[in-house]
Protein backbone atom coordinates (compact mmCIF):
# COMPACT_ATOMS: atom_id res chain seq x y z
CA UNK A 1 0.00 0.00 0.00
CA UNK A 2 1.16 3.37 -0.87
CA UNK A 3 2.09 5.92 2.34
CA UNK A 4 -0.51 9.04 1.76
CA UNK A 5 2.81 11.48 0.58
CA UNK A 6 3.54 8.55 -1.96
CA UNK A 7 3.37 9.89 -5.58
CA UNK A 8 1.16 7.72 -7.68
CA UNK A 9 0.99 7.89 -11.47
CA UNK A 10 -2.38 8.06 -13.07
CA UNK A 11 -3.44 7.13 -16.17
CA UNK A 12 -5.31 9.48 -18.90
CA UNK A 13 -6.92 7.63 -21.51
CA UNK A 14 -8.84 10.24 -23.11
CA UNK A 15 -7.89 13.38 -25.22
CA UNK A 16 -10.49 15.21 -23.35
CA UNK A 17 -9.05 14.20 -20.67
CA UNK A 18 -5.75 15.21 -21.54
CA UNK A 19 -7.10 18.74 -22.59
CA UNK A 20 -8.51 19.80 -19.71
CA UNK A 21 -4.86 18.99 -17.66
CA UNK A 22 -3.33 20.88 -19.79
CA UNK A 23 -5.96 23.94 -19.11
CA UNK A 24 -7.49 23.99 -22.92
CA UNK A 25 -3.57 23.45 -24.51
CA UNK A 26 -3.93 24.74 -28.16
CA UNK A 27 -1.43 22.16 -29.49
CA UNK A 28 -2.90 19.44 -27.55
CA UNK A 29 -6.14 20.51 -29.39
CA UNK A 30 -4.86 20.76 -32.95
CA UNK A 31 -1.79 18.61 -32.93
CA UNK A 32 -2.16 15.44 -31.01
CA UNK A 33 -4.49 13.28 -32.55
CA UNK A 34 -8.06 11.63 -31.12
CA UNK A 35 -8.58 9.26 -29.93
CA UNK A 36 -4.95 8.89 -28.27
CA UNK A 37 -2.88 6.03 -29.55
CA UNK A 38 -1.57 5.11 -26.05
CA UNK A 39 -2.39 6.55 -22.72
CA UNK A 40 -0.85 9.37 -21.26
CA UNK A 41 0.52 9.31 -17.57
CA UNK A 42 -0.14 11.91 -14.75
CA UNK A 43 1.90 12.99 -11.44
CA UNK A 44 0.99 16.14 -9.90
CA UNK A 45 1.10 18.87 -12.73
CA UNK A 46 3.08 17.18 -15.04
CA UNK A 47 1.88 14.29 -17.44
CA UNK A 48 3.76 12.62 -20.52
CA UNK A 49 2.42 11.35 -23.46
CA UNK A 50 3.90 8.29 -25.88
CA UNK A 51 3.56 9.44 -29.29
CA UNK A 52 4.46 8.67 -33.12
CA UNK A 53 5.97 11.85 -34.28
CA UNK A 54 5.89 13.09 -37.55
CA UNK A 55 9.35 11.55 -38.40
CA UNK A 56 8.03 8.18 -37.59
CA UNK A 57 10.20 8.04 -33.66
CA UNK A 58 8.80 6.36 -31.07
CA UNK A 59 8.39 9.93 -28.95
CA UNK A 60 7.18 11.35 -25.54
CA UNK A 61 5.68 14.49 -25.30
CA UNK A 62 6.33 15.67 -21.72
CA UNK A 63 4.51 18.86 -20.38
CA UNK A 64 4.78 20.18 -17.03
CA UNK A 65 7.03 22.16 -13.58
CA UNK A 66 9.94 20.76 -13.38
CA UNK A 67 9.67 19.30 -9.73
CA UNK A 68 6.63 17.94 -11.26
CA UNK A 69 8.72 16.65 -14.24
CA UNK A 70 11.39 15.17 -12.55
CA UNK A 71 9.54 13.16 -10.45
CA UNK A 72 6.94 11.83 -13.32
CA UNK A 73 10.02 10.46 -15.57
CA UNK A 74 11.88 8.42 -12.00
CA UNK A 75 8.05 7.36 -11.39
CA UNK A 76 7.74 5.84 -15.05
CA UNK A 77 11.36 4.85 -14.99
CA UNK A 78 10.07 2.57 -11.65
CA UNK A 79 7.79 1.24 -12.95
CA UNK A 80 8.36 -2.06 -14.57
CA UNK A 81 10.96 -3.80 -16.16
CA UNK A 82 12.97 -2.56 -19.18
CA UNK A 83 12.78 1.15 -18.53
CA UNK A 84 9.22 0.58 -17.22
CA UNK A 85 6.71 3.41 -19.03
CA UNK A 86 9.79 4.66 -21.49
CA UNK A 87 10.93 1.44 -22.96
CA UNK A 88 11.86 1.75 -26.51
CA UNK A 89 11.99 5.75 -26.15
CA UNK A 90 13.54 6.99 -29.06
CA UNK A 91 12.69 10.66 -28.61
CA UNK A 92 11.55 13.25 -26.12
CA UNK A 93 9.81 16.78 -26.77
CA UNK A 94 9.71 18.37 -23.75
CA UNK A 95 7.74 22.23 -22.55
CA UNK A 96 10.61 24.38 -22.53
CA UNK A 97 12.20 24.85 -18.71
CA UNK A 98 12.06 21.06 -18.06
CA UNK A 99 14.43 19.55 -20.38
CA UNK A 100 17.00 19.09 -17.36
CA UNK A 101 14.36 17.30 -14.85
CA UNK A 102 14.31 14.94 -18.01
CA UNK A 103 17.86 14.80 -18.65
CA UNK A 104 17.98 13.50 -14.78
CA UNK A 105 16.88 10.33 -15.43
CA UNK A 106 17.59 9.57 -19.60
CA UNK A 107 20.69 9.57 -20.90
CA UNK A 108 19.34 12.86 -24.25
CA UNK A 109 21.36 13.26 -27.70
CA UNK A 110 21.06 16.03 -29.89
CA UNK A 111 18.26 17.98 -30.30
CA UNK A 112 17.04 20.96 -31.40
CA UNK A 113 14.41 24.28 -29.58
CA UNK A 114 11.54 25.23 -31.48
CA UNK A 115 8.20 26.55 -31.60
CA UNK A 116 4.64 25.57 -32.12
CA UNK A 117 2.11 27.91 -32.93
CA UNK A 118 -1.44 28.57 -34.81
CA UNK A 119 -4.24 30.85 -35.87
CA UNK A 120 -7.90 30.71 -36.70
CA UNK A 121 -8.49 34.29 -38.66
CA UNK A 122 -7.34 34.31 -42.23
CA UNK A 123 -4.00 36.96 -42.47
CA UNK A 124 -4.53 40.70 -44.16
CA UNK A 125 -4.09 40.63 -47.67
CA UNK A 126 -0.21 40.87 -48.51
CA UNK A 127 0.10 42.53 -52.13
CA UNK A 128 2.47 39.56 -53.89
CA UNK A 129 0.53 36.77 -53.17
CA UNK A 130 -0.74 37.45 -56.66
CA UNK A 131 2.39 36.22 -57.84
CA UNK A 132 1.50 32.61 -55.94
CA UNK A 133 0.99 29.49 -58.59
CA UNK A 134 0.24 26.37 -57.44
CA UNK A 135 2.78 23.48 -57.98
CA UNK A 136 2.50 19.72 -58.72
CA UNK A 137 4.59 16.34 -59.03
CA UNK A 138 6.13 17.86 -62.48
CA UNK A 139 7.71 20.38 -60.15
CA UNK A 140 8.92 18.71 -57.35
CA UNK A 141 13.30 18.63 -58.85
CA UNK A 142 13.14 22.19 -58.71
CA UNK A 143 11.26 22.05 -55.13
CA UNK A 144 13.76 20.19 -53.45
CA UNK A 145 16.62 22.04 -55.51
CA UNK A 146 15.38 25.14 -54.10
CA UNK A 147 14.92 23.29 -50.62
CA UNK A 148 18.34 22.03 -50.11
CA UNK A 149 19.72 25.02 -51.63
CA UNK A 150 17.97 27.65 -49.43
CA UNK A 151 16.22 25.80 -46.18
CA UNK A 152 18.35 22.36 -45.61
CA UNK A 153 16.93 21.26 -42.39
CA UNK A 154 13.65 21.34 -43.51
CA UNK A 155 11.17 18.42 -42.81
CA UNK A 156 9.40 18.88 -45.70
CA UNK A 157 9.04 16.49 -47.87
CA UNK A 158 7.57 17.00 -51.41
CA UNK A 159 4.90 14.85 -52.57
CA UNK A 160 5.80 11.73 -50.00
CA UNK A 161 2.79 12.39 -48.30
CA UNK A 162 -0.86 12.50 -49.46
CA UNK A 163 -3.12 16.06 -49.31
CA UNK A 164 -0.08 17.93 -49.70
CA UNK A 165 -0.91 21.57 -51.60
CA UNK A 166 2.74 23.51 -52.69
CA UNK A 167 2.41 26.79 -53.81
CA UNK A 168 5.27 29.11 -55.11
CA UNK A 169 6.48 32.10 -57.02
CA UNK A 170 8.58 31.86 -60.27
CA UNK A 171 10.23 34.84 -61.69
CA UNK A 172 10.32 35.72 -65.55
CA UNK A 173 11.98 33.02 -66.92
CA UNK A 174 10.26 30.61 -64.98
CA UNK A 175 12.99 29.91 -61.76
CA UNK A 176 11.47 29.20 -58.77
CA UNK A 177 11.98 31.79 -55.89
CA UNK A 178 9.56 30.56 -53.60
CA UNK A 179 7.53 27.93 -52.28
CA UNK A 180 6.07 26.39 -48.80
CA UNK A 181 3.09 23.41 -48.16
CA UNK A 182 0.16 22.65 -46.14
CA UNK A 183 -0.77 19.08 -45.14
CA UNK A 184 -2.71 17.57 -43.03
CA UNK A 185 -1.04 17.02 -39.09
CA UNK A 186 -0.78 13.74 -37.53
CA UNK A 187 -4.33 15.07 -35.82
CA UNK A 188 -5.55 15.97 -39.50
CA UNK A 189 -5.10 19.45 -39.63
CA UNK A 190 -3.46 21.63 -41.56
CA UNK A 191 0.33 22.78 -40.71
CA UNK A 192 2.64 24.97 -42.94
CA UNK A 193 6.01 23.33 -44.07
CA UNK A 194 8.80 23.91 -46.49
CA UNK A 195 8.40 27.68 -46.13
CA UNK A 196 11.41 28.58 -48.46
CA UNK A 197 12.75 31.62 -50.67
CA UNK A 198 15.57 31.93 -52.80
CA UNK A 199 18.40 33.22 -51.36
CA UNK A 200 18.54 35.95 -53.91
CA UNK A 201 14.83 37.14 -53.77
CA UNK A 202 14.75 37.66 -49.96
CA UNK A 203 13.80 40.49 -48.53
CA UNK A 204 10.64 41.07 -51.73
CA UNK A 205 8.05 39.75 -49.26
CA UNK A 206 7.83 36.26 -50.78
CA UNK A 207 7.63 34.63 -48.14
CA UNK A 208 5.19 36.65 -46.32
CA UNK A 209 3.27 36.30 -49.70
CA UNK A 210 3.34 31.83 -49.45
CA UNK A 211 2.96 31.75 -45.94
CA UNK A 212 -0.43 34.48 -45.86
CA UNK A 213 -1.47 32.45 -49.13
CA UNK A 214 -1.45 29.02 -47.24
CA UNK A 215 -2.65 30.06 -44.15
CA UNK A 216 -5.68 31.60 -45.97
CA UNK A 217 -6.41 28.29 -47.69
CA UNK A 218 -5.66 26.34 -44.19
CA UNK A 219 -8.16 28.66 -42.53
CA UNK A 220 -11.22 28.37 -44.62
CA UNK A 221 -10.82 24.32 -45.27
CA UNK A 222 -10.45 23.56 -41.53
CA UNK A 223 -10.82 26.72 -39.50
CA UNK A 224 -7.43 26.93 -38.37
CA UNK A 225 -4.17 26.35 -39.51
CA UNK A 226 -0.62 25.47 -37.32
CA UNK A 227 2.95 25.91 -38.19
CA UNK A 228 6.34 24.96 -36.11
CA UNK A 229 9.58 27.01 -36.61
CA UNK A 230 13.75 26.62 -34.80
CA UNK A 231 13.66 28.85 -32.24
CA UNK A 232 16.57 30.88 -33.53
CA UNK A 233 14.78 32.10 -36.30
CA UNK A 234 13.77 35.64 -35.09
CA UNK A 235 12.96 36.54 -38.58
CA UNK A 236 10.02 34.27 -39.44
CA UNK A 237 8.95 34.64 -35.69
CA UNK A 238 8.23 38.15 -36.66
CA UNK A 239 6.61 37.30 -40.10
CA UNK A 240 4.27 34.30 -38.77
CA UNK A 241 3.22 37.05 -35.48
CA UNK A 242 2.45 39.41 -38.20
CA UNK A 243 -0.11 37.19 -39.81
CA UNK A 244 -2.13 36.65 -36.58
CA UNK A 245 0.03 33.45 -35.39
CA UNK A 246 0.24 33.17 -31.67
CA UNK A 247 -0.77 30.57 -28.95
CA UNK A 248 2.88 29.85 -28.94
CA UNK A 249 4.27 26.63 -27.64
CA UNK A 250 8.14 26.57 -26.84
CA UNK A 251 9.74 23.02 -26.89
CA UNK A 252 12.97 21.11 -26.54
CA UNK A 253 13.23 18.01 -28.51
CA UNK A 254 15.86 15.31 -28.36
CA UNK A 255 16.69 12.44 -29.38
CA UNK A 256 17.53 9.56 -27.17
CA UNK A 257 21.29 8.26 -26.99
CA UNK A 258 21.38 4.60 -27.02
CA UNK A 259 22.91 3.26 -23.47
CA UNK A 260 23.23 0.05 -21.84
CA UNK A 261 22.22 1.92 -18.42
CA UNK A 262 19.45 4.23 -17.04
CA UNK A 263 21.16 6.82 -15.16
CA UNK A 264 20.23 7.31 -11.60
């Protein structure tokens, strides 16, 4: 029997549930799918989620205080054999200000910060998204040309998915400048990807131009549309908060380092 001071995990099964903990979370609503694939698991104010994330990792999505944090991974850790709750981790995306309760008790790799965020209300008009075309398998070399050229690290990926819609600009002669998706999130709603522009044609509001164009299409299909951007990158912060983006979630995400130990 557990003493009354004895933290005890708990088990949400439902993405209601789950919502409510979180206090209405807008990327809880709009990114994690319904019903959950696996139950989430609760100590005090922090709860942690197993997940498939978009890049096909076995992931946990870990929100919460850090005291809170801390003492949620050791409790899952506990609890079982094989790394109880987080055997077969391969990733962990945790609320940003926790990562080192997590790093306590799993041995993290390399990782990245980054930021989730949405809107509901279609952007202002932007004056070159006349210039937007829309853009199909017979274009996809000189997508991922301009891709690795321009926006490497990308996780775009043209035409491997289904219900993707590119758009871009192309200047006189037909080069593409510009170009950015939206698809369909693992919850089945839209998220903007691949938002690139030519290294030579930045600064001419083209990318203001695909992202406003996209988010206008994401808007009126589904009602709302989500995007996820590095943390370092101050300017499209500034362009996506411009279009009426907010609701920002900051995140660290890592990637598991394979160990023959759990550390202490």
């Amino acid at each position: 029997m557990n003493e009354p001071d004895t933290p005890v995990l708990q088990r949400v099964s439902t993405h209601e549930e789950l919502l409510a903990l979180s206090g209405g979370s807008a990327f809880l609503r709009w990114d994690i799918p319904a019903p959950l694939g696996a139950a989430a698991h609760r100590l005090g104010d922090a709860f942690a989620l197993p997940r498939r994330t978009h890049t096909g990792r076995h992931g946990l999505l870990v929100m919460g205080p850090p005291d809170h944090v801390d003492r949620l991974v050791a409790a899952m850790l506990a609890d079982g054999p094989d790394g109880g709750l987080l055997g077969g981790l391969g990733s962990v995306t945790v609320q940003r200000g926790s990562l080192d309760a997590v790093a306590r008790h799993l041995p993290l790799d390399g990782g990245n910060e980054w930021e989730w965020l949405c809107t509901s209300a279609p952007p202002p008009p932007v004056a070159t998204e006349d210039r937007l075309v829309a853009l199909g398998r017979r274009d996809e070399p000189a997508i991922r040309e301009l891709l690795a050229l321009a926006n490497p690290g990308t996780d775009a990926r043209p035409f491997e998915h289904p219900h993707q819609h590119w758009v871009g600009v192309r200047d006189g002669g037909g080069a593409l400048l510009a170009c950015g998706v939206r698809e369909p999130n693992l919850a089945g709603y839209p998220v903007l990807s691949g938002i690139t522009v030519h290294p030579a044609a930045r600064g001419t509001g083209l990318g203001l131009a695909v992202t406003a164009g996209l988010t206008r299409a994401a808007v009126a299909q589904a009602g709302v549309c989500t995007l996820g951007m590095y943390s370092h990158n101050d300017v499209a912060r500034r362009l996506y908060t411009g279009l009426g983006y907010g609701q920002t979630h900051a995140w660290s995400s890592r990637r598991l380092r394979p160990t023959d130990r759990t550390p202490d």
